[in-house]
N, C-alpha and C. Protein backbone atom coordinates (compact mmCIF):
# COMPACT_ATOMS: atom_id res chain seq x y z
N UNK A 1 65.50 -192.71 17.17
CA UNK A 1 65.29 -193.14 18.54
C UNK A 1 66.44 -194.05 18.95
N UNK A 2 67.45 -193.80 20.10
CA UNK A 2 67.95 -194.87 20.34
C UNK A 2 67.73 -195.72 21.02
N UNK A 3 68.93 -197.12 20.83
CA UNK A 3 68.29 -198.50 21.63
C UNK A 3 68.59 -198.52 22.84
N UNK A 4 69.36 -197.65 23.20
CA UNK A 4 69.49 -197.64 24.93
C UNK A 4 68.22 -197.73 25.63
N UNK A 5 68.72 -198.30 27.12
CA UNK A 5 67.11 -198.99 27.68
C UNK A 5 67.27 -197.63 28.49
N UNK A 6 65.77 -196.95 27.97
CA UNK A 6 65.09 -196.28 29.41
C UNK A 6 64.80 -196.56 30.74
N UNK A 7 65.00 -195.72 31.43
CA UNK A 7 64.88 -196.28 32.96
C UNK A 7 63.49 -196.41 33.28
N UNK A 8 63.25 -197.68 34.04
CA UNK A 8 61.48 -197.65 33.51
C UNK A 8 60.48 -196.45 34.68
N UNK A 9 59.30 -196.66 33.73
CA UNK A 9 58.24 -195.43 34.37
C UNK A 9 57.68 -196.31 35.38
N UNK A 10 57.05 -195.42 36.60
CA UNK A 10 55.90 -195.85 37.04
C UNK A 10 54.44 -195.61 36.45
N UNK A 11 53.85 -196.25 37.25
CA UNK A 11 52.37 -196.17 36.52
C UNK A 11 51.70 -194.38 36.60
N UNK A 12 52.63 -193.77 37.25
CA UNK A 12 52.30 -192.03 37.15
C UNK A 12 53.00 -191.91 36.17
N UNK A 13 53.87 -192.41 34.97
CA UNK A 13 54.96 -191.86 34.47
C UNK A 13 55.89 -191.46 34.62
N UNK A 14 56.07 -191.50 35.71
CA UNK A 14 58.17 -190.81 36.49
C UNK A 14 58.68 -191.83 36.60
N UNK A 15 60.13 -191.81 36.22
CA UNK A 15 61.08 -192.75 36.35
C UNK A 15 61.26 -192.49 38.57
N UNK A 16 61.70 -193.62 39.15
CA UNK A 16 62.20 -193.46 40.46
C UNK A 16 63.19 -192.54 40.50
N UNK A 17 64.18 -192.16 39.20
CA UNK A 17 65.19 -190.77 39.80
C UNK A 17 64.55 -189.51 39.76
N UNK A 18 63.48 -189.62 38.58
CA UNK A 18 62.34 -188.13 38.84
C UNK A 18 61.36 -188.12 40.10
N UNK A 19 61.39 -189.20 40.12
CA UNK A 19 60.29 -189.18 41.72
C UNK A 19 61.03 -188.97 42.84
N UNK A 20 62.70 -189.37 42.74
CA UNK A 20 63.48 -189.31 43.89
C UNK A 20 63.75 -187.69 43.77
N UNK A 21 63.81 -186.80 42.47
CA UNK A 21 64.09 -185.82 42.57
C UNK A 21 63.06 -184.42 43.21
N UNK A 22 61.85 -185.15 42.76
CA UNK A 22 60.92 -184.22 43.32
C UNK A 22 60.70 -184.13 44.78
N UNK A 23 61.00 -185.44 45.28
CA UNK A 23 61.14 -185.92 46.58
C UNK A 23 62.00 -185.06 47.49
N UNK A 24 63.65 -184.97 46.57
CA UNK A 24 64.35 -183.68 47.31
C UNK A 24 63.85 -182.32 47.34
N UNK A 25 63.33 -181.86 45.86
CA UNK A 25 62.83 -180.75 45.84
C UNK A 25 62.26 -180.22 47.42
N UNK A 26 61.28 -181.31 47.22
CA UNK A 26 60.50 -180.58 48.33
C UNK A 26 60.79 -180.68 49.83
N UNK A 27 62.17 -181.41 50.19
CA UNK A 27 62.50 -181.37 51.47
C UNK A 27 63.22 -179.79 51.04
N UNK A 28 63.99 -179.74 49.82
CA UNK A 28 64.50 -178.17 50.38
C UNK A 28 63.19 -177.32 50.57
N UNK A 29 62.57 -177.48 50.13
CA UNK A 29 61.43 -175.92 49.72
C UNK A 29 61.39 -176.16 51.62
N UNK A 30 60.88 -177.42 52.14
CA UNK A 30 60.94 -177.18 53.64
C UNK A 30 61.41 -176.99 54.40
N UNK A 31 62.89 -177.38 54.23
CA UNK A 31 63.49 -177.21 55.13
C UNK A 31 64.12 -175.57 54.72
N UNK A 32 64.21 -174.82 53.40
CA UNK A 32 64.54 -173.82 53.01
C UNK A 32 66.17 -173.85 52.70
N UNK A 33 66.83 -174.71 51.87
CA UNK A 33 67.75 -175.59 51.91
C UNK A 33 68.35 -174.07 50.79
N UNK A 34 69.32 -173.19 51.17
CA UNK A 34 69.75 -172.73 49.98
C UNK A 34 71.26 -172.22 50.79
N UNK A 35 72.18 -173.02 51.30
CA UNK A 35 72.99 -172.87 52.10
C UNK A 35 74.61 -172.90 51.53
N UNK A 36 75.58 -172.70 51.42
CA UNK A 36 76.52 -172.56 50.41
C UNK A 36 77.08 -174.12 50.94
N UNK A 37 76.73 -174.83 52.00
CA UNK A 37 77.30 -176.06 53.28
C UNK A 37 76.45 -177.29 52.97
N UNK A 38 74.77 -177.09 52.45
CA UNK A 38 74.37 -177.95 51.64
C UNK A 38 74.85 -178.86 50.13
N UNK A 39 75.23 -177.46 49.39
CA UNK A 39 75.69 -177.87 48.33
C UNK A 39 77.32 -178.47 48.76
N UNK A 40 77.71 -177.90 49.18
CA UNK A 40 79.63 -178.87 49.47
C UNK A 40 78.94 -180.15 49.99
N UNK A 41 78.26 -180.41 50.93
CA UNK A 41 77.88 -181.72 51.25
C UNK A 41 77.29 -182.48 50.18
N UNK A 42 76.39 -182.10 49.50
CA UNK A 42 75.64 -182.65 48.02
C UNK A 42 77.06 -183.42 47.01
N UNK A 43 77.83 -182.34 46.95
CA UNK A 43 78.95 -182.79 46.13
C UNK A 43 79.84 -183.72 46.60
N UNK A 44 80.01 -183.46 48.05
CA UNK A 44 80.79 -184.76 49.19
C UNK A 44 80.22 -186.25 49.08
N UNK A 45 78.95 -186.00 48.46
CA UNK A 45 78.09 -187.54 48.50
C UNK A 45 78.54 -187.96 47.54
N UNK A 46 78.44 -187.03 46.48
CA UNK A 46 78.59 -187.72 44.74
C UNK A 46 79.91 -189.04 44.86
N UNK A 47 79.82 -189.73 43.95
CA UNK A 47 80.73 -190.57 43.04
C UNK A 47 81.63 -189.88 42.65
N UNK A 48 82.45 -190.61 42.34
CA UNK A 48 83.85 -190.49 40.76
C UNK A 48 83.07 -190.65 39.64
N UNK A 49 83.21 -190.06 38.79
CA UNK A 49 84.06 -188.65 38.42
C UNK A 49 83.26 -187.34 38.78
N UNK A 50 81.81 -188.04 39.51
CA UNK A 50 80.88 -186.40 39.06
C UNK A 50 81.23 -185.70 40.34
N UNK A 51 82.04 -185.95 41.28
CA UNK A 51 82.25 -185.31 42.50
C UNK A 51 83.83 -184.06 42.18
N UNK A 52 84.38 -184.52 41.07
CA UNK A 52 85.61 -183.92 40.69
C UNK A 52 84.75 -183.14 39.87
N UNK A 53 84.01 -182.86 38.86
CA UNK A 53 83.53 -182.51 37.78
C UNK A 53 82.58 -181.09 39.13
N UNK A 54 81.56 -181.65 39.83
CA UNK A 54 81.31 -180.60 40.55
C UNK A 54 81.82 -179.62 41.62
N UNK A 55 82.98 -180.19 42.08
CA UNK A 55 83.96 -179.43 42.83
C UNK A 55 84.52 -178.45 42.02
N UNK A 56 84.82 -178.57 40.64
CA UNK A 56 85.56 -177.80 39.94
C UNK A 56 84.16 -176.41 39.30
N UNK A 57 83.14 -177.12 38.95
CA UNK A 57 82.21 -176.50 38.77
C UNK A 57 81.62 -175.15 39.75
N UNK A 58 81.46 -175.97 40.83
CA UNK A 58 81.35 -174.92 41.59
C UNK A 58 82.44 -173.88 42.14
N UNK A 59 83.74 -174.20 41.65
CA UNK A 59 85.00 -173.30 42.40
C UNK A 59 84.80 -172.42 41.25
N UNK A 60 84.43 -172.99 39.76
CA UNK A 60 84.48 -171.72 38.43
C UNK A 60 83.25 -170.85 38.55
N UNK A 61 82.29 -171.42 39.43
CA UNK A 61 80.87 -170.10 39.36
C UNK A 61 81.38 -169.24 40.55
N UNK A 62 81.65 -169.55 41.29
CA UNK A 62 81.91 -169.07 42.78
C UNK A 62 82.91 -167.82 42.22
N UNK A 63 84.15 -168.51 41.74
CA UNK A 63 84.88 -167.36 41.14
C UNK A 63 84.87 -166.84 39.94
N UNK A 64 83.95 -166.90 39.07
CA UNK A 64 83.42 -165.91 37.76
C UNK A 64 82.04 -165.01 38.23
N UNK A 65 81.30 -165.53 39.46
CA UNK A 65 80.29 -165.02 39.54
C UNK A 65 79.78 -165.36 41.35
N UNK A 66 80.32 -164.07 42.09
CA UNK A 66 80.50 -164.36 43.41
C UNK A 66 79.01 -163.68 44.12
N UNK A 67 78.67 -163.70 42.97
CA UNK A 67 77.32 -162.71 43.78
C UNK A 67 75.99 -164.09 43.32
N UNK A 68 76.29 -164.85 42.79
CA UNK A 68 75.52 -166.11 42.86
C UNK A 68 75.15 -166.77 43.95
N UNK A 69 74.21 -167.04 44.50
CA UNK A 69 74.02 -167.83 46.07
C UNK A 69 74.01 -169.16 45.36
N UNK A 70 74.85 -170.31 46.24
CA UNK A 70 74.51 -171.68 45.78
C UNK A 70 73.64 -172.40 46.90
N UNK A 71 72.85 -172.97 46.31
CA UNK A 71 71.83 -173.78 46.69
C UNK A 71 71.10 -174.81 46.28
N UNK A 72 70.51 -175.72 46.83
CA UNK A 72 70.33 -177.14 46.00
C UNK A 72 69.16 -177.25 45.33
N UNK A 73 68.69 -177.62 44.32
CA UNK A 73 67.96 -177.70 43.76
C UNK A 73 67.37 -179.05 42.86
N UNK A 74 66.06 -179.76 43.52
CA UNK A 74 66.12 -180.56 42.87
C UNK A 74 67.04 -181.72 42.85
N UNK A 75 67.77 -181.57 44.67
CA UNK A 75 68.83 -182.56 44.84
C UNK A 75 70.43 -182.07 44.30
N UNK A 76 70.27 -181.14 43.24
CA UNK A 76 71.27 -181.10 42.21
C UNK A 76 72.21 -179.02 43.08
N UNK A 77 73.58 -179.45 42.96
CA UNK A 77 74.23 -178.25 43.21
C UNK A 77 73.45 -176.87 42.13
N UNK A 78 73.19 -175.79 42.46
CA UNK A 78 72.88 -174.81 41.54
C UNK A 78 73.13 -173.11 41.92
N UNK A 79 73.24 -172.51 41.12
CA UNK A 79 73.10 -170.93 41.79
C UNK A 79 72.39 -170.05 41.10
N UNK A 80 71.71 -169.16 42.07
CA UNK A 80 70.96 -168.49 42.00
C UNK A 80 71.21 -166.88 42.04
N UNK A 81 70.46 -166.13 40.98
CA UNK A 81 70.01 -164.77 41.34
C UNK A 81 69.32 -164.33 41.90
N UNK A 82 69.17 -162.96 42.99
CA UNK A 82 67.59 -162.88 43.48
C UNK A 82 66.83 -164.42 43.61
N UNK A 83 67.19 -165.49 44.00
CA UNK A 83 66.40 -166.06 44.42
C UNK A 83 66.09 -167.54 43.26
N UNK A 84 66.66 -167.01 41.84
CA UNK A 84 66.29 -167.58 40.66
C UNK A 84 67.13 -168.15 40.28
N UNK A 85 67.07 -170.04 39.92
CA UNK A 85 68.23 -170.41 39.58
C UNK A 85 69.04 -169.89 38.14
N UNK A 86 70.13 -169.74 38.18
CA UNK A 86 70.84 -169.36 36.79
C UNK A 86 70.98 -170.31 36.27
N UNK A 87 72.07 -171.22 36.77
CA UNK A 87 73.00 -172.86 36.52
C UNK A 87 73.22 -173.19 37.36
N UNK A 88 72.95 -174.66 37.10
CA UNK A 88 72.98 -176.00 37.71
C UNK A 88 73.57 -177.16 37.32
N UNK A 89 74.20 -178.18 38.08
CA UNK A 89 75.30 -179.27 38.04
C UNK A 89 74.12 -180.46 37.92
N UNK A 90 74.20 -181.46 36.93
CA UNK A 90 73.34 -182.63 37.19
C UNK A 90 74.36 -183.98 37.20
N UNK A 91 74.48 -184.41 38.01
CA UNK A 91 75.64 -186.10 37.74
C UNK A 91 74.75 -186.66 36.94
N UNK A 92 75.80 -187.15 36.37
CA UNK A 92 76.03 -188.59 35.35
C UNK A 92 74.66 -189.49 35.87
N UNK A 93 75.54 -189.95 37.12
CA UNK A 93 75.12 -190.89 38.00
C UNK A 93 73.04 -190.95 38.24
N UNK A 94 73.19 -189.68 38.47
CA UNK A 94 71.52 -189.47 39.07
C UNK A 94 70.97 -189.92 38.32
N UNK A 95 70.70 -189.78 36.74
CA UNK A 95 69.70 -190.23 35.84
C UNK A 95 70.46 -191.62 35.00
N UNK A 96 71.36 -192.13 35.64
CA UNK A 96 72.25 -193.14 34.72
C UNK A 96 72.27 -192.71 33.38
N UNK A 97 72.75 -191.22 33.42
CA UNK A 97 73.70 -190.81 31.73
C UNK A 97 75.21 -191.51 31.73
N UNK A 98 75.30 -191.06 30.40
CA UNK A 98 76.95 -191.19 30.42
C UNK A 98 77.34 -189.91 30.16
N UNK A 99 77.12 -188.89 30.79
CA UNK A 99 77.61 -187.42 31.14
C UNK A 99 77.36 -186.85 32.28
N UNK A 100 77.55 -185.93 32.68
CA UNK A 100 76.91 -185.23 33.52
C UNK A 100 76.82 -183.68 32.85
N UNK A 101 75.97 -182.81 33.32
CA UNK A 101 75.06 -181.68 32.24
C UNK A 101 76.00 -180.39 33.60
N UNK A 102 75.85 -179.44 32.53
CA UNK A 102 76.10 -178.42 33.54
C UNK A 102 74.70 -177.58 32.71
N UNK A 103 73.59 -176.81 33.43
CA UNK A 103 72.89 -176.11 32.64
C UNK A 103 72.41 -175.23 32.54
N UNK A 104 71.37 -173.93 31.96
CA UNK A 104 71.25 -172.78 32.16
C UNK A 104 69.94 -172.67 32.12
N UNK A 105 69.19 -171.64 33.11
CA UNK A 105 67.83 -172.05 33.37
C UNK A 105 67.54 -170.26 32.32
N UNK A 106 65.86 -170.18 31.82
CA UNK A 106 66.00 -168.92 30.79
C UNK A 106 66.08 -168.05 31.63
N UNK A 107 66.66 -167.67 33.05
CA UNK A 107 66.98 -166.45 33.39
C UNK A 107 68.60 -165.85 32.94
N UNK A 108 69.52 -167.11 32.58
CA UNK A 108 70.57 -166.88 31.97
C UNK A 108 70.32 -166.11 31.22
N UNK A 109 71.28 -164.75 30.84
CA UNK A 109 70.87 -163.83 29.69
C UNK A 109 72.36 -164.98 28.67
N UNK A 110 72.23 -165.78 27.63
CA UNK A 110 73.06 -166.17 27.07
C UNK A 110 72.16 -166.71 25.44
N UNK A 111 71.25 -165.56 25.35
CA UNK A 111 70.83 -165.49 24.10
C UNK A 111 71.66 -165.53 23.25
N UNK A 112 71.67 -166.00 21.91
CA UNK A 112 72.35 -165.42 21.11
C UNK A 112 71.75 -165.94 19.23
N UNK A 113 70.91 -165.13 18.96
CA UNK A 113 69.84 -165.05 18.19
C UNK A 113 68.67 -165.61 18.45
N UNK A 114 68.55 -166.32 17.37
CA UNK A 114 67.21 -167.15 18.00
C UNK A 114 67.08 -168.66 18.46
N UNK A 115 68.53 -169.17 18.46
CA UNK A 115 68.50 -169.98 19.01
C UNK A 115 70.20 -170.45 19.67
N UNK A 116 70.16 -171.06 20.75
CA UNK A 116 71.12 -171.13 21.11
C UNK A 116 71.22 -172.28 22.56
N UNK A 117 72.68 -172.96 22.84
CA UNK A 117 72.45 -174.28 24.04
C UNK A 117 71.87 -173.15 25.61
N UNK A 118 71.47 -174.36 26.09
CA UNK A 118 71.14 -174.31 27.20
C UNK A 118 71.92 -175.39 28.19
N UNK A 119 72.68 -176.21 27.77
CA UNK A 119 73.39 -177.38 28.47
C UNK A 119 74.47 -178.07 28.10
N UNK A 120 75.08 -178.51 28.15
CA UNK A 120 76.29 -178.95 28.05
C UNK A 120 76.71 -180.12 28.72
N UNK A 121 76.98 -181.11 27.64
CA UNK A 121 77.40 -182.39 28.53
C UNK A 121 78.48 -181.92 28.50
N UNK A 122 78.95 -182.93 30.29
CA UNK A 122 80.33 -182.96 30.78
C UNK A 122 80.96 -184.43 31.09
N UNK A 123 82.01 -184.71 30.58
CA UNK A 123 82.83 -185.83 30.83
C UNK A 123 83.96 -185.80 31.39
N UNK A 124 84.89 -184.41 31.29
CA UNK A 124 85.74 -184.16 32.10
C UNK A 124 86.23 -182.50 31.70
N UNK A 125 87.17 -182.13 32.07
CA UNK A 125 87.31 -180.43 32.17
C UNK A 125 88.95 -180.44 31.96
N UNK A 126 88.93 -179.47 30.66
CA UNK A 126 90.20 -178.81 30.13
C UNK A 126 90.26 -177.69 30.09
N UNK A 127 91.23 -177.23 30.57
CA UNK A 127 91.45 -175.59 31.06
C UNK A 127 91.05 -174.87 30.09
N UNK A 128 90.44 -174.94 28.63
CA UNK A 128 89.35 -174.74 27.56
C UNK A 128 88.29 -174.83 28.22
N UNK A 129 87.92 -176.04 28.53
CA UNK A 129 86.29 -175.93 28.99
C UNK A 129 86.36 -175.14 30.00
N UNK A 130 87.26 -175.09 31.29
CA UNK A 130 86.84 -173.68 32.30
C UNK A 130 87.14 -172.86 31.66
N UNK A 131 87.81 -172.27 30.98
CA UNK A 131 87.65 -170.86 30.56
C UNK A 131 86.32 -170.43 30.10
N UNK A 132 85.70 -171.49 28.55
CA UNK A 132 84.25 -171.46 28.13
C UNK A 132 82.74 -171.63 29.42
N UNK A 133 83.53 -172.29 30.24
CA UNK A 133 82.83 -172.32 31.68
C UNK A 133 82.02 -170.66 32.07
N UNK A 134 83.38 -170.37 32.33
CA UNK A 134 83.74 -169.16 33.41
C UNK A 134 83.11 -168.11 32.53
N UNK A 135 83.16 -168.16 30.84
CA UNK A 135 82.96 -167.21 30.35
C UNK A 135 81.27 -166.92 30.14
N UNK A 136 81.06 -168.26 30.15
CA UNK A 136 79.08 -168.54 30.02
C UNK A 136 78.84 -168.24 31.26
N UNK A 137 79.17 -168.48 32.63
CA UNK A 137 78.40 -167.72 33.82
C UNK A 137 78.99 -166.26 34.24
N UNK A 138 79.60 -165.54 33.59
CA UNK A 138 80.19 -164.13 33.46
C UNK A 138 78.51 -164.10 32.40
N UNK A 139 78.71 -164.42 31.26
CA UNK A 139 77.32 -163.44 30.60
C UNK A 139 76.25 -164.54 31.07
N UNK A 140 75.92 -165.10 31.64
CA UNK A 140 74.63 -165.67 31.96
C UNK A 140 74.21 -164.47 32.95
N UNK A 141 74.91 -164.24 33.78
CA UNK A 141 74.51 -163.17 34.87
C UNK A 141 74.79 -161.57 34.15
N UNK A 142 75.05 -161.48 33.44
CA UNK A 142 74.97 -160.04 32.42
C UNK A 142 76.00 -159.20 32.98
């Protein structure tokens, strides 16, 4: 267990960034938020470094995988198949990590036996990591 301090719960058990997140959730579900102009704005809000980290993110799905719709999710940049998120961008910042996650929801086809990541911390991006990027949302989408 480590000694890092958890961000504290409320008396429901959600931290305020899970309550703030469900909170967005459901303005998209209302307002029907899945706009390619949402997410550039989402990323326009972010901080340093996670605003460089998702700009680049989203320029490597966009161009490894153009048939992805991006749309927000959960507050967080993401894209979707038919409707279903694939991968999604989480800042650093939102949950006070010291990373930010890029991640793959199980519609990703990126099996590979019986067990295998689903996420990936990010701290910064080497023309290695976009390539390994570009190459996980090429087979996430099959």
């Amino acid at each position: 267990m480590s000694d890092a301090k958890q961000p504290a719960k409320n008396s429901d058990g959600f931290t305020e960034a899970e309550r703030s997140a469900m909170k967005q959730r459901a303005k998209e579900l209302k307002k029907g938020a899945d706009k390619e102009s949402d997410v550039l704005a989402k990323i326009a809000e972010m901080s340093e470094p996670d605003r460089a980290l998702a700009e680049r993110i989203h320029a490597l799905v966009k161009a490894a995988a153009p048939n992805l719709t991006p749309k927000l999710w959960y507050g967080m940049p993401s894209y979707a198949k038919d409707g279903k998120i694939v991968c999604f961008f989480q800042t650093a910042e939102k949950f006070k990590a010291r990373y930010a996650t890029l991640g793959f929801n199980d519609i990703a086809a990126l099996d590979d036996g019986t067990m295998w990541p689903t996420a990936f911390a990010l701290t910064t991006l080497t023309p290695e990591d976009e390539a390994r990027i570009t190459d996980l949302v090429k087979r996430a989408v099959g």
